[in-house]
Protein backbone atom coordinates (compact mmCIF):
# COMPACT_ATOMS: atom_id res chain seq x y z
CA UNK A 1 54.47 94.74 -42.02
CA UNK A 2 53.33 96.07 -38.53
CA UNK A 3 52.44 93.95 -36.02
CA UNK A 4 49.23 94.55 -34.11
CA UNK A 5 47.35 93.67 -30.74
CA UNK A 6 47.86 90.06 -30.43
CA UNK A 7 50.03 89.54 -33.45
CA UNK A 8 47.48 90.13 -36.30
CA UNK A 9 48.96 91.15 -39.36
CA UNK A 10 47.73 91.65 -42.79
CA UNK A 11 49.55 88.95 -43.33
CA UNK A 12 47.57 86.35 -41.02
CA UNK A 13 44.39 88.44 -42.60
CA UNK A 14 44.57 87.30 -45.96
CA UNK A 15 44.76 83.50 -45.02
CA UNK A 16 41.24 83.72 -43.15
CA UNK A 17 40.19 85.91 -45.52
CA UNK A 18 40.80 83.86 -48.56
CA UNK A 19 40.10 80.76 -46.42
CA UNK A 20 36.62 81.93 -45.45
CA UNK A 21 36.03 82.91 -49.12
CA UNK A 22 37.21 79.24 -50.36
CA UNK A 23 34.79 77.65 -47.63
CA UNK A 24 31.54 79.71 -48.74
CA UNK A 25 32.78 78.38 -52.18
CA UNK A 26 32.11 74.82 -51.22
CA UNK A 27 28.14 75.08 -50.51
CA UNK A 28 28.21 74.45 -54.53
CA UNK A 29 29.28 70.61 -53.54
CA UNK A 30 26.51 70.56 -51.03
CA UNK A 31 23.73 72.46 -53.33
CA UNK A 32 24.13 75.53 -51.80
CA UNK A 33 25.08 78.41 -53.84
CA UNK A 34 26.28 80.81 -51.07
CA UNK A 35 28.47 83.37 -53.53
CA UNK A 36 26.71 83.58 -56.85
CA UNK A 37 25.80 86.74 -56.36
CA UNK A 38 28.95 88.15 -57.01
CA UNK A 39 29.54 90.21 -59.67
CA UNK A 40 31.34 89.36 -63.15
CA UNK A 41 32.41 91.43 -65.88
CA UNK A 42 31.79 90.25 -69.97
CA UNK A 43 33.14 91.82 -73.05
CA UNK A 44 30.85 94.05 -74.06
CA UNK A 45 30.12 96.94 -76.76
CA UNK A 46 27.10 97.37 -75.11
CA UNK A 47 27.63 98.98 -71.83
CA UNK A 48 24.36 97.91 -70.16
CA UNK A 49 25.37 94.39 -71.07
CA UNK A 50 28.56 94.53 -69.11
CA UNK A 51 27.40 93.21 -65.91
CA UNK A 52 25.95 90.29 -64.46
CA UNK A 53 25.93 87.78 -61.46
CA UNK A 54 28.06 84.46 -61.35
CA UNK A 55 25.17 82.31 -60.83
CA UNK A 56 21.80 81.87 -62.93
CA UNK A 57 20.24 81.78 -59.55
CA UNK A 58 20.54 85.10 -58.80
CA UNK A 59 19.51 87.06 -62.19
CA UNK A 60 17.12 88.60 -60.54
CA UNK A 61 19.76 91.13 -59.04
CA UNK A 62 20.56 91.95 -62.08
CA UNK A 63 24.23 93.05 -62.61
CA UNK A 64 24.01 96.48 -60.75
CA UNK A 65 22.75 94.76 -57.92
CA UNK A 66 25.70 92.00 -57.81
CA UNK A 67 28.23 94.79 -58.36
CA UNK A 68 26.52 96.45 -54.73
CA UNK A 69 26.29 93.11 -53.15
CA UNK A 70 29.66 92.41 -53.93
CA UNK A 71 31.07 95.96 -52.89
CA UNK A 72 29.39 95.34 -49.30
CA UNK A 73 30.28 92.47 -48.60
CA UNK A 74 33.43 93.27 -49.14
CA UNK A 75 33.23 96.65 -47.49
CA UNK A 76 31.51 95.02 -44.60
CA UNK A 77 34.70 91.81 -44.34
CA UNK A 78 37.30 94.05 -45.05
CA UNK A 79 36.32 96.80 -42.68
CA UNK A 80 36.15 94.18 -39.65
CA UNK A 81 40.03 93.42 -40.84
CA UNK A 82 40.87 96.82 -40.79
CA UNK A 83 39.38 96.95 -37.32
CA UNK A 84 41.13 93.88 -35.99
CA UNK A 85 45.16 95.95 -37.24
CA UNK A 86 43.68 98.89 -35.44
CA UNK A 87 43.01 101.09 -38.73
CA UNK A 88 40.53 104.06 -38.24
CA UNK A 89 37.70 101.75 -39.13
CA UNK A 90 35.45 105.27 -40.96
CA UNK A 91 38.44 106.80 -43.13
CA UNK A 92 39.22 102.75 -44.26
CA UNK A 93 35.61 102.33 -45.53
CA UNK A 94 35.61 105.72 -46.95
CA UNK A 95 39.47 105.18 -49.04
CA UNK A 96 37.68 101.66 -49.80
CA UNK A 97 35.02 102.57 -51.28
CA UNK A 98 36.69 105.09 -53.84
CA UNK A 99 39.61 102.22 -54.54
CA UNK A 100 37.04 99.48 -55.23
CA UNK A 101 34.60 101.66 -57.33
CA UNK A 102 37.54 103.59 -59.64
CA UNK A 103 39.49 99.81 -59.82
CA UNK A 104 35.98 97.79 -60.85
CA UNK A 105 35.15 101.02 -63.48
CA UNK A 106 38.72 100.69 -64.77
CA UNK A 107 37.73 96.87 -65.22
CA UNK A 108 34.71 97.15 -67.27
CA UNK A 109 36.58 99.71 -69.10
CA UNK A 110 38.94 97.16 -70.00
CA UNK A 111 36.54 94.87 -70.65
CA UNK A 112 35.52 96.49 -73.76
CA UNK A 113 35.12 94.53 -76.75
CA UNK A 114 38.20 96.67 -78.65
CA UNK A 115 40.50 96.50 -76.07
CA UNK A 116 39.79 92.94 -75.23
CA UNK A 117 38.34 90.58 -78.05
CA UNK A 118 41.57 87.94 -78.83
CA UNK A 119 40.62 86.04 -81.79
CA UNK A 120 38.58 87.08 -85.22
CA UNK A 121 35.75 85.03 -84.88
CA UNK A 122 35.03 87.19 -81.32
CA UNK A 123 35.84 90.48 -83.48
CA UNK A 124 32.74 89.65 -86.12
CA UNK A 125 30.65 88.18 -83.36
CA UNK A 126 30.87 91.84 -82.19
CA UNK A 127 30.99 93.32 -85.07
CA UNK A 128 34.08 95.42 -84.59
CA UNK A 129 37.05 95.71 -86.71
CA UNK A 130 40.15 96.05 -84.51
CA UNK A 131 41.23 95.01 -81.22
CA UNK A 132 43.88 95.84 -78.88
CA UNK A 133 43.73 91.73 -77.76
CA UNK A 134 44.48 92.30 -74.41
CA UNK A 135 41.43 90.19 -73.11
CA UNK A 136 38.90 91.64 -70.42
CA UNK A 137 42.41 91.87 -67.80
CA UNK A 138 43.85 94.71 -69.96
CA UNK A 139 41.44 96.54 -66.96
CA UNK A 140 44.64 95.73 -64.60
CA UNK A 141 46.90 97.84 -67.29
CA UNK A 142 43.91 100.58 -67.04
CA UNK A 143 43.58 100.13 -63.17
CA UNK A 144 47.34 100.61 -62.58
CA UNK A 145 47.89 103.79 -65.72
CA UNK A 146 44.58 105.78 -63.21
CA UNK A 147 46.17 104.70 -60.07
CA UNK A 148 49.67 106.52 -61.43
CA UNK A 149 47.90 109.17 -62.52
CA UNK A 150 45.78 110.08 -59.02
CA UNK A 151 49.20 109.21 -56.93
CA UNK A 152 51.15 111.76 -59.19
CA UNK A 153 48.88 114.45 -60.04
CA UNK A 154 46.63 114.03 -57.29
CA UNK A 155 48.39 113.78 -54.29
CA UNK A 156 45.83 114.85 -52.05
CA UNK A 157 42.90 112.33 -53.12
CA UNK A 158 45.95 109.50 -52.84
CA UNK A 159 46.40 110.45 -49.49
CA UNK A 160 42.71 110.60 -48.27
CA UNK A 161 42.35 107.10 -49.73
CA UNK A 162 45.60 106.21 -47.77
CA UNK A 163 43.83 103.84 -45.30
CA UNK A 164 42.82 101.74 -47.81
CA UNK A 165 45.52 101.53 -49.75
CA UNK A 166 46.97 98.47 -49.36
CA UNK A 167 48.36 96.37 -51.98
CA UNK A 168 49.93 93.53 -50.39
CA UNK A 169 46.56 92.70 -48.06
CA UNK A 170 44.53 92.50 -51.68
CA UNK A 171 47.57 90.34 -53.52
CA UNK A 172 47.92 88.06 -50.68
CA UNK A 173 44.57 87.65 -50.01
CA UNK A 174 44.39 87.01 -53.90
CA UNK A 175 47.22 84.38 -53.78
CA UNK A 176 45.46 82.24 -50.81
CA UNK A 177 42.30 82.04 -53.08
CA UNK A 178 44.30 81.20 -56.54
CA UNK A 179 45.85 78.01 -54.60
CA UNK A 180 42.21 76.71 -55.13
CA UNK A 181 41.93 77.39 -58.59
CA UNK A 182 45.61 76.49 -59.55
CA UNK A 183 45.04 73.24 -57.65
CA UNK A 184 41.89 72.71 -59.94
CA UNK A 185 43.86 72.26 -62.90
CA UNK A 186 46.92 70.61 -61.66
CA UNK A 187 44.19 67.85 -60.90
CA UNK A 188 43.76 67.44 -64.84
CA UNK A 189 46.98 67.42 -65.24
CA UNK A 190 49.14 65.93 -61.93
CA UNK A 191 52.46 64.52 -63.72
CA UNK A 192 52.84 67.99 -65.50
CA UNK A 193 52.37 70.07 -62.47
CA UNK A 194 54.73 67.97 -60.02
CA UNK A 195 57.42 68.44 -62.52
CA UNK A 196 56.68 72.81 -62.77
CA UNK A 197 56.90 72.79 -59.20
CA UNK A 198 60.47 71.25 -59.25
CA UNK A 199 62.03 73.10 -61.92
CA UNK A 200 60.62 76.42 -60.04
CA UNK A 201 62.46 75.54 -56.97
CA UNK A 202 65.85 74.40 -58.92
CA UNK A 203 64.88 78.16 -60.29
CA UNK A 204 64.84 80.06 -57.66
CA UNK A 205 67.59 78.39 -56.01
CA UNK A 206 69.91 79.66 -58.51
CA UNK A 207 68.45 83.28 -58.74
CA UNK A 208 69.19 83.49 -54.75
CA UNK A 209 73.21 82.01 -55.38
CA UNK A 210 73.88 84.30 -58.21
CA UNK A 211 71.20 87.72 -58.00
CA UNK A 212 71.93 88.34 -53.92
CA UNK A 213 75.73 88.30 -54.27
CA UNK A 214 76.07 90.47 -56.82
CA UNK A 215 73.96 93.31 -57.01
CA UNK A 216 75.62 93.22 -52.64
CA UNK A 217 79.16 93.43 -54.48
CA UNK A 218 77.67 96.01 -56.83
CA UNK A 219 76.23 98.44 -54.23
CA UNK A 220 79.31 98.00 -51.86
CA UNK A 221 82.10 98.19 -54.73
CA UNK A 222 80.88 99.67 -57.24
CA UNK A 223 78.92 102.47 -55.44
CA UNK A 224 80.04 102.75 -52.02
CA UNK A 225 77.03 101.65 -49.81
CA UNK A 226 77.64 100.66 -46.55
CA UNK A 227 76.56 97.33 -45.39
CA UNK A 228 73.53 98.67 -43.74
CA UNK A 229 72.55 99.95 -47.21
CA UNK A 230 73.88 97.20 -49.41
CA UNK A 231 72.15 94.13 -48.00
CA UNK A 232 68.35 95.35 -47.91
CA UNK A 233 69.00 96.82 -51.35
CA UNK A 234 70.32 93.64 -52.25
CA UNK A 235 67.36 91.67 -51.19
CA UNK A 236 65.18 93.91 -52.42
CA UNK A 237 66.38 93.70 -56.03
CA UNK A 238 67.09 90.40 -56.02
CA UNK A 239 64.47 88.35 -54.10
CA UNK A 240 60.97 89.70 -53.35
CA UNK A 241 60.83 93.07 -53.39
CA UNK A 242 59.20 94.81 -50.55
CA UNK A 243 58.85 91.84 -48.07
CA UNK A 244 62.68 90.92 -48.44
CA UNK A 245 64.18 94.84 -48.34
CA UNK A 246 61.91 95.01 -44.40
CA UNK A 247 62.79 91.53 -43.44
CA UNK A 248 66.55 91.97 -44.03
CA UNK A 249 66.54 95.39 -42.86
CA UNK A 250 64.91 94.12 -39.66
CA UNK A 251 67.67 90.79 -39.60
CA UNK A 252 70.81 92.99 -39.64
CA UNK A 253 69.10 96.06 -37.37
CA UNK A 254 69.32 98.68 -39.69
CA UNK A 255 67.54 102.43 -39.32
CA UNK A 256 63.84 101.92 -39.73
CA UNK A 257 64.61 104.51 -43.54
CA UNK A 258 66.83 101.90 -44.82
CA UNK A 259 64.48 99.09 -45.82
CA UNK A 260 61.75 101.79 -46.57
CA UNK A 261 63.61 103.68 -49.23
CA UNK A 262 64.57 100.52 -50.89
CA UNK A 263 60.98 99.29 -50.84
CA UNK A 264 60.30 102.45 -52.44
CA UNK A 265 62.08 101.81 -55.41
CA UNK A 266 60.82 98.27 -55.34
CA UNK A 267 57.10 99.29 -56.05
CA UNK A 268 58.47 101.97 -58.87
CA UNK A 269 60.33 99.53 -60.69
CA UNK A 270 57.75 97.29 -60.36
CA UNK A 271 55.42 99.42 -62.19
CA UNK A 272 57.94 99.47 -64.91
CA UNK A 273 58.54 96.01 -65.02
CA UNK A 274 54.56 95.73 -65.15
CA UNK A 275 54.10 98.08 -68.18
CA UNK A 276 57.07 96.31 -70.08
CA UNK A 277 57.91 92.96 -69.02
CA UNK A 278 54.53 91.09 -69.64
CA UNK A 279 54.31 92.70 -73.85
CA UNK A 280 57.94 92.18 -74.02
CA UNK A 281 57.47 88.34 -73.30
CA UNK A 282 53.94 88.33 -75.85
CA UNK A 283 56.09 89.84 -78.21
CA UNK A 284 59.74 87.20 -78.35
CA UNK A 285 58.01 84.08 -75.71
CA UNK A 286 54.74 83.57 -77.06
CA UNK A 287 56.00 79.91 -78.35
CA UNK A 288 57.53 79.50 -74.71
CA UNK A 289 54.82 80.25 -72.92
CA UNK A 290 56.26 78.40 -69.92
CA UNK A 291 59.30 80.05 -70.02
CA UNK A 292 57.50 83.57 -69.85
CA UNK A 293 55.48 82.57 -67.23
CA UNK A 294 58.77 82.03 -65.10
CA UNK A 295 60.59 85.18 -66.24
CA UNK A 296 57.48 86.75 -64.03
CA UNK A 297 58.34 85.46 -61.43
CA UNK A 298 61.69 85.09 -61.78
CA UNK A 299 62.41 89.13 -62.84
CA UNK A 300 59.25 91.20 -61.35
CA UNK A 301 59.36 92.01 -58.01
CA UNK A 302 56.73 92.47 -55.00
CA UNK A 303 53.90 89.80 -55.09
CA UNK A 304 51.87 91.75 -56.42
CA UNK A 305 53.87 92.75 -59.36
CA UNK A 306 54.81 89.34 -60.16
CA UNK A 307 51.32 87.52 -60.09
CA UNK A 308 49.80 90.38 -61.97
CA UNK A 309 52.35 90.39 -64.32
CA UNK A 310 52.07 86.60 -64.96
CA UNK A 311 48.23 87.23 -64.98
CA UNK A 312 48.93 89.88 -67.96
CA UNK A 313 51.42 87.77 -69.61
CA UNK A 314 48.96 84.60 -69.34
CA UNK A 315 46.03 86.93 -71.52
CA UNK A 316 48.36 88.25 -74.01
CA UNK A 317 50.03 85.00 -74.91
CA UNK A 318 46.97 83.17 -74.85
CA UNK A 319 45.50 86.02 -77.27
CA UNK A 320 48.32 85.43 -79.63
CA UNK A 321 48.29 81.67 -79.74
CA UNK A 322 44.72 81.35 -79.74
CA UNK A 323 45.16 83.94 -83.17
CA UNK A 324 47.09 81.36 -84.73
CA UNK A 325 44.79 78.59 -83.73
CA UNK A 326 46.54 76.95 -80.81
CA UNK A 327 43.53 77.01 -77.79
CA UNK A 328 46.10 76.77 -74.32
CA UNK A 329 44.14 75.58 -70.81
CA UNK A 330 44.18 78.88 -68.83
CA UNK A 331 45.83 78.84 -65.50
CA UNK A 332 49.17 77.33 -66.02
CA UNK A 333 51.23 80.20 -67.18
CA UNK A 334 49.96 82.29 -64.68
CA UNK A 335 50.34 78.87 -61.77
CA UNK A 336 54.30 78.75 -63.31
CA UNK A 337 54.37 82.49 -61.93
CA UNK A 338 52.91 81.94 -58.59
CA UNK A 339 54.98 78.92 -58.08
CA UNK A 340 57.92 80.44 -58.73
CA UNK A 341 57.15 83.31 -56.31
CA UNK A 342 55.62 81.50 -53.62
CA UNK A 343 58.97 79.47 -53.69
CA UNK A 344 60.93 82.98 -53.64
CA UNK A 345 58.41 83.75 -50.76
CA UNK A 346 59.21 80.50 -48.48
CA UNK A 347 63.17 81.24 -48.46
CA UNK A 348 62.49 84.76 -46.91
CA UNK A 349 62.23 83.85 -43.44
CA UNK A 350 65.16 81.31 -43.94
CA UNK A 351 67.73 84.16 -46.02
CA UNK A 352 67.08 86.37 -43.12
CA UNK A 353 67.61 84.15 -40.31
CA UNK A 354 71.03 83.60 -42.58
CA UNK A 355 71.72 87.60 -42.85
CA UNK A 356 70.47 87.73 -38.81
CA UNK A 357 73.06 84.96 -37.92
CA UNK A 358 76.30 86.39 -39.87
CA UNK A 359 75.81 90.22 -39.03
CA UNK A 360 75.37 88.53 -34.96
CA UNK A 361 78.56 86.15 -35.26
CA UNK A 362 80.89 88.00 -37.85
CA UNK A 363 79.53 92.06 -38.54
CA UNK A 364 78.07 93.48 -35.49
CA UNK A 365 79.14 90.91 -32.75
CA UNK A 366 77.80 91.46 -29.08
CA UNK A 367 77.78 89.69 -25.76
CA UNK A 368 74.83 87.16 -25.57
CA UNK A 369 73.18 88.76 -29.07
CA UNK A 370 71.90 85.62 -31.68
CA UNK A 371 69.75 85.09 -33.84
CA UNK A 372 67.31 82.62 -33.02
CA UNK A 373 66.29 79.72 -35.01
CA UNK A 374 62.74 80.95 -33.60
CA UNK A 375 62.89 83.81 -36.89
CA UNK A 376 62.77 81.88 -39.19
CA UNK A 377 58.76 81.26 -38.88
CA UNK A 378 58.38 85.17 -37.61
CA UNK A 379 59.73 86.17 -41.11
CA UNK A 380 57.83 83.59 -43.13
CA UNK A 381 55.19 85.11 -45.15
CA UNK A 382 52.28 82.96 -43.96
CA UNK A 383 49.58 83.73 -46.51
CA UNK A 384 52.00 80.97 -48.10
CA UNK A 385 49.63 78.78 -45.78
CA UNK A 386 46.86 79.34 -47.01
CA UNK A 387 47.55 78.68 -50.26
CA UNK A 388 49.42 75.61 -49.36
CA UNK A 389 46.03 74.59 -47.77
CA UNK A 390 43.44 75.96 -50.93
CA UNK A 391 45.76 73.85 -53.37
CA UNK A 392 46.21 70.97 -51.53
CA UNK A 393 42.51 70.69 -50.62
CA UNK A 394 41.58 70.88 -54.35
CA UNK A 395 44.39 69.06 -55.81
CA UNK A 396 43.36 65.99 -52.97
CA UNK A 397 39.50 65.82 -54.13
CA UNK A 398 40.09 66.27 -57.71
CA UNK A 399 42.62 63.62 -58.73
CA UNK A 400 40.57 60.79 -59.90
CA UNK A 401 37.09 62.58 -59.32
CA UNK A 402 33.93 61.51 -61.08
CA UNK A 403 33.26 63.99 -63.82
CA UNK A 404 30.14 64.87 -62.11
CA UNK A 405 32.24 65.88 -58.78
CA UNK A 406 34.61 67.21 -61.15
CA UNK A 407 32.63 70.05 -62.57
CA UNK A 408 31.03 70.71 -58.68
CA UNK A 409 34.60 71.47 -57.82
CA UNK A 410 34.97 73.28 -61.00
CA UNK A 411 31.60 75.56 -60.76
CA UNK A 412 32.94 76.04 -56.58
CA UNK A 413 36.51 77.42 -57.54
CA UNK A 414 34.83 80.17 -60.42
CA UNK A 415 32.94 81.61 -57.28
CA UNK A 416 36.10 82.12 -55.45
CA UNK A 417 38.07 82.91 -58.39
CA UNK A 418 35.76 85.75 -59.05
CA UNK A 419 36.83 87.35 -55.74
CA UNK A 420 40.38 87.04 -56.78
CA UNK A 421 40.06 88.65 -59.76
CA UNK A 422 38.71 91.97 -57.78
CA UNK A 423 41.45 91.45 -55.37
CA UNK A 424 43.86 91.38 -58.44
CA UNK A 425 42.45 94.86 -60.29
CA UNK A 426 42.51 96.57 -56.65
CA UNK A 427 45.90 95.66 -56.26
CA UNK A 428 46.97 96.74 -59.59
CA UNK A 429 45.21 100.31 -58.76
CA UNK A 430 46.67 100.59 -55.17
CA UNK A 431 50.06 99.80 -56.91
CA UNK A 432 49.83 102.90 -59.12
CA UNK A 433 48.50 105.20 -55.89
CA UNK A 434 51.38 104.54 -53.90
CA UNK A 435 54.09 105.31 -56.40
CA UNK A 436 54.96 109.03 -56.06
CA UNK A 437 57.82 109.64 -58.40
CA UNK A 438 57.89 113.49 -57.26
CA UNK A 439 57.92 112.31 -53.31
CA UNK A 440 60.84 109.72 -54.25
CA UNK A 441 62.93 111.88 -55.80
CA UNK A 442 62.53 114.68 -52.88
CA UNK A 443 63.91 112.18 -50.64
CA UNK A 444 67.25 111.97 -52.25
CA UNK A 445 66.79 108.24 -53.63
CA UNK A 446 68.52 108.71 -56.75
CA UNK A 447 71.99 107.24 -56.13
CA UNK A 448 69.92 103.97 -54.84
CA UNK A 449 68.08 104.11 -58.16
CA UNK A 450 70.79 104.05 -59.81
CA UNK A 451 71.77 101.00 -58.32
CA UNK A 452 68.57 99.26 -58.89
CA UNK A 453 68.15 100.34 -62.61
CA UNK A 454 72.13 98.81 -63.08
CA UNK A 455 71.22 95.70 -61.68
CA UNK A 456 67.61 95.00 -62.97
CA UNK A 457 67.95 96.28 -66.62
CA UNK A 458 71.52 94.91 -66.12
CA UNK A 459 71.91 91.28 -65.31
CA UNK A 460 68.36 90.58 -63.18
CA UNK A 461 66.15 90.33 -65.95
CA UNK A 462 68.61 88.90 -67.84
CA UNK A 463 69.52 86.07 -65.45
CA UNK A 464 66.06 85.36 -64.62
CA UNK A 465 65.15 84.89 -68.68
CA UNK A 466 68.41 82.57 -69.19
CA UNK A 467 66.88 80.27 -66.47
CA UNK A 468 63.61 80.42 -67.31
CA UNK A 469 64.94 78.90 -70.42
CA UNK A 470 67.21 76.45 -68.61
CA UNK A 471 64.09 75.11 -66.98
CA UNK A 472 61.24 75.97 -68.72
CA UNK A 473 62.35 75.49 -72.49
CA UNK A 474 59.86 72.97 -74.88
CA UNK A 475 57.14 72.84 -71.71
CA UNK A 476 53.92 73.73 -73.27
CA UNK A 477 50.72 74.29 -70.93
CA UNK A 478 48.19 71.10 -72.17
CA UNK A 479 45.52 72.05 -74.58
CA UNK A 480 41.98 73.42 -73.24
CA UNK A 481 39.09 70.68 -73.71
């Protein structure tokens, strides 16, 4: 991620971003409903019927009007970030405005009663006689198949939206604003969520001791990479993608290419992952729905990836189980996801101080050259914060709340969860812009591919399933009320 005047990053953006969204959220507690004009999306057959504000107290915008209020606002908020990492502030607003319209179309498109109605009591209440049961988020699937399409066919509207797109600011952003909504419903249930969050950590802790060291022995031994190529690619594969492949790239000092090929392949495979991983688990986990939740997390890489493929995963297995009459709480396959990735996330900053210390002291030794301690917090991700902060705020006030306080908090975190879902569909399209298979390919990246399809199809998603099982197996999310 590049660093800008006085150390803002996209990184720090997303926390106040999502922070500043979660605070607005809280005028509901005080009887002030600062963000109900923002727009939500309904299955529909009619078209006309699609749209509509958050809040009863602003019907009289009607659901055109939200969807412009919303796209301002965010315009307007976004724009000022753009400003603040030194962005041409005009061609930003301009790629924004095409990524936010074509990613909220591709919404509403999947929000159409065939492609989303789950259960069939919804299919006669509509009056329709087949479904694809993907729920109103098979838009993500539609956002991600048009953003392919415009980064491979249409390589010169990809590149004037360029500025704009910028899928890790959305995700992250995202992520800070989900630790409100995931802390809502660890609230209900607080005994069941303490004991997710410490079978994702004994999770992840074996997917760094066995995925780093081998696909490193792989590259190097099986395939001849040089250090310099076989760590990054390493990380890459095995830990989180994009923000590992730089940070370990930067830890050992290698040529600026290295960690950008390799994060490269991370967002293509990620798309594949994306279009297979989250039908593969509706189709053999939908009775572990726990389990599939961590094989997101555990298998996809880049945050994006991950959360939106635990977001996907969530909708389809909910779909099937509500189809045989089992009604799951939302949120908690799709909270096992982040958890597991935000975990994956925290041990970046430490695995590269690691890397940074044994390439100084045993690799590429030189007179007076360390790594610092100091790196550790430069290379950890800090949206992390934020959602640290967004959970543990709502998690606080809602264990033992009144139900009347309850349903405040509840009515405050669907404002702000609204937000995340736009920043979840953009990131889904900006995913699909970026990947240029043509470019990739140009640029020699095949023999790295290689790698990376070996080790992922391999033993990765593999690994990651067997201890999804190991932790997850027989933990069903609690029932909605």
């Amino acid at each position: 991620m590049e660093q800008r005047a006085g150390g803002l990053t996209e990184d720090w953006l997303s926390v106040w971003i999502g922070l500043a969204v979660f605070v607005l959220a809280f005028g509901v507690l005080a009887g002030f409903d600062v963000l109900g004009w923002v727009v939500t999306t309904a299955v529909w057959t009619d078209a006309s019927k699609a749209l509509a504000p958050l809040s009863k107290s602003y019907a009289r915008i009607g659901g055109i009007g939200a969807l412009v209020a919303t796209y301002v606002a965010l315009v307007v908020v976004l724009g000022a970030g753009a400003a603040a990492l030194g962005a041409n502030v005009k061609r930003f607003a301009l790629g924004f405005t095409a990524v936010f319209w074509i990613s909220y179309l591709c919404w509403i498109a999947g929000s159409w009663a065939n492609f989303a109605v789950t259960t069939p009591a919804e299919m006669q209440k509509f009056g329709i006689g087949w479904s694809l049961k993907l729920t109103n988020e098979g838009g993500f699937i539609i956002a991600l198949l048009v953003g392919l399409a415009i980064g491979n066919f249409l390589p010169g509207f990809a590149a004037w939206m360029k500025e704009a797109v910028r899928p890790e600011w959305y995700i992250k952003t995202a992520i800070v604003i989900l630790g409100g909504f995931l802390g809502l419903i660890a609230a209900e249930k607080l005994s069941l969520a303490t004991s997710l969050m410490f079978r994702g950590l004994a999770a992840i802790i074996e997917a760094y001791l066995i995925y780093w060291a081998v696909v490193y022995f792989v590259a190097r031994k099986w395939f001849g990479f040089s250090r310099e190529w076989a760590a990054p690619l390493a990380s890459g594969i095995s830990i989180c993608g994009v923000s590992a492949a730089i940070a370990t790239g930067s830890a050992i000092r290698a040529r600026p290419v290295v960690p950008i090929m390799v994060a490269s392949l991370v967002v293509i495979f990620a798309v594949v992952e994306l279009l297979i991983l989250p039908f593969a688990a509706r189709a053999f986990l939908a009775h572990e729905p726990m389990v599939a939740g961590a094989w997101m997390g555990l298998a996809v890489k880049t945050d994006g990836a991950a959360v939106a493929s635990g977001g996907i995963t969530e909708a389809l297995i909910l779909s099937a189980a509500a189809a045989e009459g089992v009604n799951y709480a939302k949120g908690w396959i799709l909270g096992t996801t982040t958890t597991v990735k935000i975990f994956i996330d925290i041990f970046i900053g430490i695995w590269a101080f690691i890397l940074a210390w044994i390439w100084t002291t045993r690799i590429e030794v030189r007179e007076g050259d360390r790594a610092r301690v100091g790196e550790i917090w430069l290379r950890f991700p800090k949206f992390i914060l934020g959602y640290l902060v967004t959970f543990a705020i709502i998690l606080v006030l809602g264990v033992g709340a009144e139900p009347q306080f309850f349903a405040k908090l509840r009515a405050a975190m669907s404002e702000a969860n609204s937000f995340r879902g736009i920043f979840f569909v953009m990131t889904f399209f900006t995913i699909g812009v970026m990947t240029d298979f043509r470019r990739l390919w140009e640029e020699g990246i095949g023999r790295l591919a290689a790698v990376y399809l070996l080790c992922l199809f391999g033993f990765v998603i593999w690994v990651g399933l067997a201890i999804s099982f190991l932790f997850f197996a027989g933990v069903k999310p609690p029932l909605a009320s």
